[in-house]
N, C-alpha and C. Protein backbone atom coordinates (compact mmCIF):
# COMPACT_ATOMS: atom_id res chain seq x y z
N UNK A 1 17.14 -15.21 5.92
CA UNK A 1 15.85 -14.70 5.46
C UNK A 1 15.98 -13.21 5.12
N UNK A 2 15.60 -12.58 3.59
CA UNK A 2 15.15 -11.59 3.59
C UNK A 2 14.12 -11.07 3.08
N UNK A 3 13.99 -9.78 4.14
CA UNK A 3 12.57 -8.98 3.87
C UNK A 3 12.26 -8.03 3.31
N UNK A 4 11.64 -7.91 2.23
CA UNK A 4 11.97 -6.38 1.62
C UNK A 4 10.80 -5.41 2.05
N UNK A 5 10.48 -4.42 2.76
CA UNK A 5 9.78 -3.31 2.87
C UNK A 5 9.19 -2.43 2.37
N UNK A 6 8.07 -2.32 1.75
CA UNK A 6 7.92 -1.46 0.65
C UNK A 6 6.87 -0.45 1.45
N UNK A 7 6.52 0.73 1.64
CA UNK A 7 6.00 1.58 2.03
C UNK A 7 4.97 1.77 0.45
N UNK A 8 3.35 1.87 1.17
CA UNK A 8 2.34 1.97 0.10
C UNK A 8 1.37 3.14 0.22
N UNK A 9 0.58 3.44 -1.03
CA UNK A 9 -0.32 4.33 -0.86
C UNK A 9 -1.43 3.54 0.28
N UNK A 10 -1.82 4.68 1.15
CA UNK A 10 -2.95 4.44 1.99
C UNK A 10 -2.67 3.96 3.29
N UNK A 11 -1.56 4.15 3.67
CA UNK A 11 -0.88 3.80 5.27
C UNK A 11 -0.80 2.28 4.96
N UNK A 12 -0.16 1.77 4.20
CA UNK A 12 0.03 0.66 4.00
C UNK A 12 1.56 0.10 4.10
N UNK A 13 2.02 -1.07 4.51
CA UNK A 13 3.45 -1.68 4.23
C UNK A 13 3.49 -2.99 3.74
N UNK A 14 3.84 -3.30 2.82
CA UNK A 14 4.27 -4.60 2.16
C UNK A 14 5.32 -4.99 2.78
N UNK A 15 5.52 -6.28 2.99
CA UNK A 15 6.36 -7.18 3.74
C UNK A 15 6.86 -8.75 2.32
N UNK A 16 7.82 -8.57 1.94
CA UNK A 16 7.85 -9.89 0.78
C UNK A 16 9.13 -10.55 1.28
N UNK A 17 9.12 -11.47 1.30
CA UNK A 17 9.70 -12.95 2.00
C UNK A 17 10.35 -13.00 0.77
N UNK A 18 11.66 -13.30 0.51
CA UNK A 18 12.41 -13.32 -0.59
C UNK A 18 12.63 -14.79 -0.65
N UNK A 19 12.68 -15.74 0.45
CA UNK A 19 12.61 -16.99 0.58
C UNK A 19 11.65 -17.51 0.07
N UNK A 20 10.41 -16.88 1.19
CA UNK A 20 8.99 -17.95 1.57
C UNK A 20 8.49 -17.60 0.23
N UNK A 21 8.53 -15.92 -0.61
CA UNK A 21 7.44 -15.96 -1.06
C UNK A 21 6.44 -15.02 -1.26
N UNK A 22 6.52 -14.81 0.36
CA UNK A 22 5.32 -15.00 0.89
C UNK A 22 5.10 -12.96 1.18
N UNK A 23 3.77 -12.36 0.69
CA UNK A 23 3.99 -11.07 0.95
C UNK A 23 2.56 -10.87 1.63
N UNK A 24 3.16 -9.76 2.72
CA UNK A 24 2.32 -9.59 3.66
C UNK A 24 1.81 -8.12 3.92
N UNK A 25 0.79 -7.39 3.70
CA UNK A 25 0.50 -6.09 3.80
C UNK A 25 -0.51 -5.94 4.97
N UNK A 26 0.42 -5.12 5.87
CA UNK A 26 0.01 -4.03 7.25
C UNK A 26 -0.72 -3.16 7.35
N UNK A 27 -1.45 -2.68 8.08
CA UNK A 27 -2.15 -1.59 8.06
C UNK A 27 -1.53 -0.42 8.98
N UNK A 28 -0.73 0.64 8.48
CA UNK A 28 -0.36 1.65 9.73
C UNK A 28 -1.00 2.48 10.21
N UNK A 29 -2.64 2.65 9.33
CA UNK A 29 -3.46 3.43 9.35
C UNK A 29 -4.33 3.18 10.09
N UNK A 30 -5.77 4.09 10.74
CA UNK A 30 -6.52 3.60 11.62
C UNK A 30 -7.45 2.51 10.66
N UNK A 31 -7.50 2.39 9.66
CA UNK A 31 -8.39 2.01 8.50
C UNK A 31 -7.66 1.85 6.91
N UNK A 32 -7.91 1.32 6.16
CA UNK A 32 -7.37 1.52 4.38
C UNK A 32 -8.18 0.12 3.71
N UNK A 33 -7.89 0.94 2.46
CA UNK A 33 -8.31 0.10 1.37
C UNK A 33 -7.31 -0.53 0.59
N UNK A 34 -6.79 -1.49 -0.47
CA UNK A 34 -5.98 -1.75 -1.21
C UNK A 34 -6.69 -3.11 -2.36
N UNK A 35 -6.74 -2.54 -3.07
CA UNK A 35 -7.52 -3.85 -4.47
C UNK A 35 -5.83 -4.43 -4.44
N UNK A 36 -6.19 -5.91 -4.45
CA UNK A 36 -5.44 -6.80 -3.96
C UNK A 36 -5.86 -7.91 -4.77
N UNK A 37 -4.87 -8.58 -6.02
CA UNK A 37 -5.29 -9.28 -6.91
C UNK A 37 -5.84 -11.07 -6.35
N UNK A 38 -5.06 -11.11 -5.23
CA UNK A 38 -4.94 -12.28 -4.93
C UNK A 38 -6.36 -12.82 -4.47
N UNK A 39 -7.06 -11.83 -3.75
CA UNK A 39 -8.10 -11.75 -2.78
C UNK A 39 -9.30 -11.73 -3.58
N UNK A 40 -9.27 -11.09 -5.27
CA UNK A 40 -10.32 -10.75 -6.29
C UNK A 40 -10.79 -9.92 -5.84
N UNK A 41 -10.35 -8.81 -5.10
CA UNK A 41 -11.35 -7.56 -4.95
C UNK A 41 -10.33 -6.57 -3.93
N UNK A 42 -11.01 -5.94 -3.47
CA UNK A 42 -10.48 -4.68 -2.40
C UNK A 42 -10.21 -5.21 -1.08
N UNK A 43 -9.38 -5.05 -0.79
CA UNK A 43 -9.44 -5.63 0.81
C UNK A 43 -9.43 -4.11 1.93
N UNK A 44 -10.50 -4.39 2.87
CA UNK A 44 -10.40 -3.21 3.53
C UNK A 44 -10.02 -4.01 5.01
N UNK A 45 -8.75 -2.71 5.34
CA UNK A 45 -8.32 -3.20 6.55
C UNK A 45 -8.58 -2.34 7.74
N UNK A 46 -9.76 -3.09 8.92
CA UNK A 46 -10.38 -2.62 9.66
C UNK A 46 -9.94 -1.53 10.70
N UNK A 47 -8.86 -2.21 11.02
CA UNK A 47 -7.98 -1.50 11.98
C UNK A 47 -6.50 -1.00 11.83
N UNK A 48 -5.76 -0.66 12.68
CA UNK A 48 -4.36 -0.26 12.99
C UNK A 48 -4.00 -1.78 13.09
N UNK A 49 -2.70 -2.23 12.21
CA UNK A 49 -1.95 -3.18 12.40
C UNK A 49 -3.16 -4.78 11.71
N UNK A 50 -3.98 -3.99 11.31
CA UNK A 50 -4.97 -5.37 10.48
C UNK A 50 -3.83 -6.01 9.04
N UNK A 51 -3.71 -7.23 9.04
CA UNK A 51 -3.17 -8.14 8.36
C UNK A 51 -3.68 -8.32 7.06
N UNK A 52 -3.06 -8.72 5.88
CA UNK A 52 -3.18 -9.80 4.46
C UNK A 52 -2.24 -10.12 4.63
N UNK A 53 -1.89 -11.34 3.90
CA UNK A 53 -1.00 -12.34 3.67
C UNK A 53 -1.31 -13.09 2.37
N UNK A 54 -0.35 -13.34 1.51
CA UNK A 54 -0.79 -14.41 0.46
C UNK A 54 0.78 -14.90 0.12
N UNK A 55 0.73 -15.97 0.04
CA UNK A 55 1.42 -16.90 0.17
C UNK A 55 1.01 -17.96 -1.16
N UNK A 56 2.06 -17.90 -2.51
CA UNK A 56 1.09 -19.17 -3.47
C UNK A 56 0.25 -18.47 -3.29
N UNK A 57 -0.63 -19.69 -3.32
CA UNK A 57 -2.25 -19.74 -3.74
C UNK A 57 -3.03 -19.91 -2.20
N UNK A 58 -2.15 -19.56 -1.28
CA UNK A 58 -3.12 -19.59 -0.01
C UNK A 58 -3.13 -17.98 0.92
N UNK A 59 -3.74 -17.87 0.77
CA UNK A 59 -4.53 -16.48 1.37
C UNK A 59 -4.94 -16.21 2.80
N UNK A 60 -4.97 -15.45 3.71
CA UNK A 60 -5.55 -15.31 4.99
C UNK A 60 -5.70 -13.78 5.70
N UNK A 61 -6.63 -13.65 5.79
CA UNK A 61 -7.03 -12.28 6.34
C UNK A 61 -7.00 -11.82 7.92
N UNK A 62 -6.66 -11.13 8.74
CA UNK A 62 -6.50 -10.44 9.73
C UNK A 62 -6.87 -9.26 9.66
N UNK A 63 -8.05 -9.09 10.86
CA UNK A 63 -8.96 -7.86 10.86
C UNK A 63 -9.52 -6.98 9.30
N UNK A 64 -10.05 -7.72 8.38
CA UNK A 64 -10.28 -6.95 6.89
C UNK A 64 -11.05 -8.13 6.15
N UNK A 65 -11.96 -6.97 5.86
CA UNK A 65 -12.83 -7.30 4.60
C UNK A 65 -12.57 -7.54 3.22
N UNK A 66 -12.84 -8.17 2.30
CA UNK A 66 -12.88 -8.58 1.08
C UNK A 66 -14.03 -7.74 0.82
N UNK A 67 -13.99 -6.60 -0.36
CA UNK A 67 -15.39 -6.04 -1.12
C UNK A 67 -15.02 -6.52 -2.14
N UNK A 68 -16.39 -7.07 -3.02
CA UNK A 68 -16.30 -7.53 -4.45
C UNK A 68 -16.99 -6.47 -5.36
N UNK A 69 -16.76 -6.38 -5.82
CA UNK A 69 -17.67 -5.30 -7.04
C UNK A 69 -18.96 -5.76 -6.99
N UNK A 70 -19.84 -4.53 -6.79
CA UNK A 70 -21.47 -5.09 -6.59
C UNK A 70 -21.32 -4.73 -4.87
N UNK A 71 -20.32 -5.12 -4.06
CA UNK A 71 -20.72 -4.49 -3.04
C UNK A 71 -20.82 -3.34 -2.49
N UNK A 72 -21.63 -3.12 -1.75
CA UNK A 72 -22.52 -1.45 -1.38
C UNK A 72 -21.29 -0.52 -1.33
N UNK A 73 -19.81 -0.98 -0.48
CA UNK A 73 -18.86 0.20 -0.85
C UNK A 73 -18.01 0.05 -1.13
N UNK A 74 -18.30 -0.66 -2.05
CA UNK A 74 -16.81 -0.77 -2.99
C UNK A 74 -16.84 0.21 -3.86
N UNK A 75 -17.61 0.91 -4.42
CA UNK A 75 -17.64 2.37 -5.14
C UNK A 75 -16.84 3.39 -3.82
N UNK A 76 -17.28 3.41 -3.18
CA UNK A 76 -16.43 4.06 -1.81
C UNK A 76 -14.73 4.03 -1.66
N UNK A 77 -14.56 2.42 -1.50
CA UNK A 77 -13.65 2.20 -1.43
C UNK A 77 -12.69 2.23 -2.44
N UNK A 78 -13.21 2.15 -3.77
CA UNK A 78 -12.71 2.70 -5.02
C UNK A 78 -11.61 4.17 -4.91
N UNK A 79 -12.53 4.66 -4.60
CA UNK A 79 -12.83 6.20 -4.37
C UNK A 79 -11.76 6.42 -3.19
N UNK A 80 -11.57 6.02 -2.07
CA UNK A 80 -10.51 6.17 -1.05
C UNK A 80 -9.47 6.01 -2.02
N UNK A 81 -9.08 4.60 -2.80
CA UNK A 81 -7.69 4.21 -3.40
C UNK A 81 -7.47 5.18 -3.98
N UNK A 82 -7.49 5.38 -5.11
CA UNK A 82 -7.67 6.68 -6.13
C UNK A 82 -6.91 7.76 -5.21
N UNK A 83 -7.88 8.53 -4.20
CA UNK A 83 -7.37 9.67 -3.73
C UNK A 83 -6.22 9.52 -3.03
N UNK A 84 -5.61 7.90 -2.45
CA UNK A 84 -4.74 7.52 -1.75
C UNK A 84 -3.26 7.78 -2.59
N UNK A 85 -3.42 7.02 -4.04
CA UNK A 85 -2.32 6.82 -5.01
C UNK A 85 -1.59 8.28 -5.46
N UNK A 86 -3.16 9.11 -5.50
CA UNK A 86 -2.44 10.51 -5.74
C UNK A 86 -1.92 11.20 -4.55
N UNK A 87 -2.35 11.26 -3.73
CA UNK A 87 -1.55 11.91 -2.63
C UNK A 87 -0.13 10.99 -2.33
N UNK A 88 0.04 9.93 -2.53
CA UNK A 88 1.04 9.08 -2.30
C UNK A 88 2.26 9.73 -3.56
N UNK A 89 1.49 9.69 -4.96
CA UNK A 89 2.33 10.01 -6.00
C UNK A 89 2.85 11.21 -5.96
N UNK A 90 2.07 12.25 -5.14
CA UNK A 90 2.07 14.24 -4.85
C UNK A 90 3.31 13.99 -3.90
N UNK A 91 3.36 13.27 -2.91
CA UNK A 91 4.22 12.76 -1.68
C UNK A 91 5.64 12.58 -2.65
N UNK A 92 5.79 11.44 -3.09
CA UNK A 92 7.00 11.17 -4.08
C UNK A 92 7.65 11.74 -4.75
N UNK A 93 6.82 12.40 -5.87
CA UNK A 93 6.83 13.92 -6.76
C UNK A 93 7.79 14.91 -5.97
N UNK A 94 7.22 15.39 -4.87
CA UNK A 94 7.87 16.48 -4.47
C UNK A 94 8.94 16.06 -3.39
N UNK A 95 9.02 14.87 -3.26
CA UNK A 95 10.05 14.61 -2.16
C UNK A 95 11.56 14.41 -3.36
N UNK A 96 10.83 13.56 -4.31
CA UNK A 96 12.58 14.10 -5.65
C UNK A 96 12.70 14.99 -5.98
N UNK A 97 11.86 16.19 -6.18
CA UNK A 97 12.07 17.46 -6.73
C UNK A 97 13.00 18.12 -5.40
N UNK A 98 12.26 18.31 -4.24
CA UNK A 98 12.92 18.57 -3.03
C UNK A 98 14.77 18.37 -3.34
N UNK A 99 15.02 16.82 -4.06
CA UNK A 99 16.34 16.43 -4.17
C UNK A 99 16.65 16.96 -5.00
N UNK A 100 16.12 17.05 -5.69
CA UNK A 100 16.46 17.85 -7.86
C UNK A 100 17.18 18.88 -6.97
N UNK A 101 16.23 19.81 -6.56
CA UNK A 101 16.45 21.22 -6.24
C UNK A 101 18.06 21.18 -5.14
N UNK A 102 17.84 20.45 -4.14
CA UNK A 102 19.18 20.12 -3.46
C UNK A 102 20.46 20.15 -4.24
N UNK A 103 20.41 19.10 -5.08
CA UNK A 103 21.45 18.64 -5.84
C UNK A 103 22.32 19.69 -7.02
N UNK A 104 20.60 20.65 -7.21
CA UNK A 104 21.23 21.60 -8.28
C UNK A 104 21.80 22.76 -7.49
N UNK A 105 21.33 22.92 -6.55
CA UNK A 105 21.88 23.82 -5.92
C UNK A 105 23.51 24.05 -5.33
N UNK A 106 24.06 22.25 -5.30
CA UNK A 106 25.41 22.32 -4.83
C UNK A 106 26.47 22.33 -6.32
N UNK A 107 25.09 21.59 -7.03
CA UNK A 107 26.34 22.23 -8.28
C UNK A 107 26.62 23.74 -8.63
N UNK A 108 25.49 24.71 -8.64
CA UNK A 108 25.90 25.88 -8.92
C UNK A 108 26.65 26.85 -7.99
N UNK A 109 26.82 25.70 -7.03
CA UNK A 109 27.64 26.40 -6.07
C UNK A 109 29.76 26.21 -6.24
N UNK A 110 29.55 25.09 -6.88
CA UNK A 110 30.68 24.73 -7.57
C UNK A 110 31.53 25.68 -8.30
């Protein structure tokens, strides 16, 4: 069995079953949001260590809400993702530049 790990915006971890399939997103955060195609909407995950899973066409939730558009905070929760992706992308950004800068530095040391 392998598992691939993907680290996400919003204290999130993807878990994908290279066998089953089957991908599973964690919550490392006390709380998060993630629009999640499978689910048709946002899934907000209540707690630390709150569950999704989708598997195929079968779905199951652990500690988290489904918001659909039209619901009261899903404009909210909109609004969390958004600010999540950019700080995630600001995170990334400067963690390769960090390397750029490393890397150029041992060449001009050459």
């Amino acid at each position: 069995m392998t598992v691939i790990v993907t680290r996400k915006p919003g204290g999130i971890t993807q878990l994908f079953n290279t066998e089953t399939g089957r991908v599973t997103y964690k919550c490392k955060a006390e709380s998060a949001y993630m629009l999640i195609e499978a689910f048709g909407g946002i899934v907000k995950f209540n707690q630390k260590g709150a569950i999704s899973t989708v598997t195929g066409h079968i779905t199951s939730l652990e500690s988290c809400d489904v918001l659909k558009k039209g619901h009261v905070e899903y404009q909210k929760a909109l609004i969390a993702i958004i600010s999540a992706h950019r700080e995630f992308a600001q995170n990334i950004s400067d963690s390769y530049q960090k390397e750029i800068q490393e890397l150029e530095n041992k060449l001009s040391s050459l």
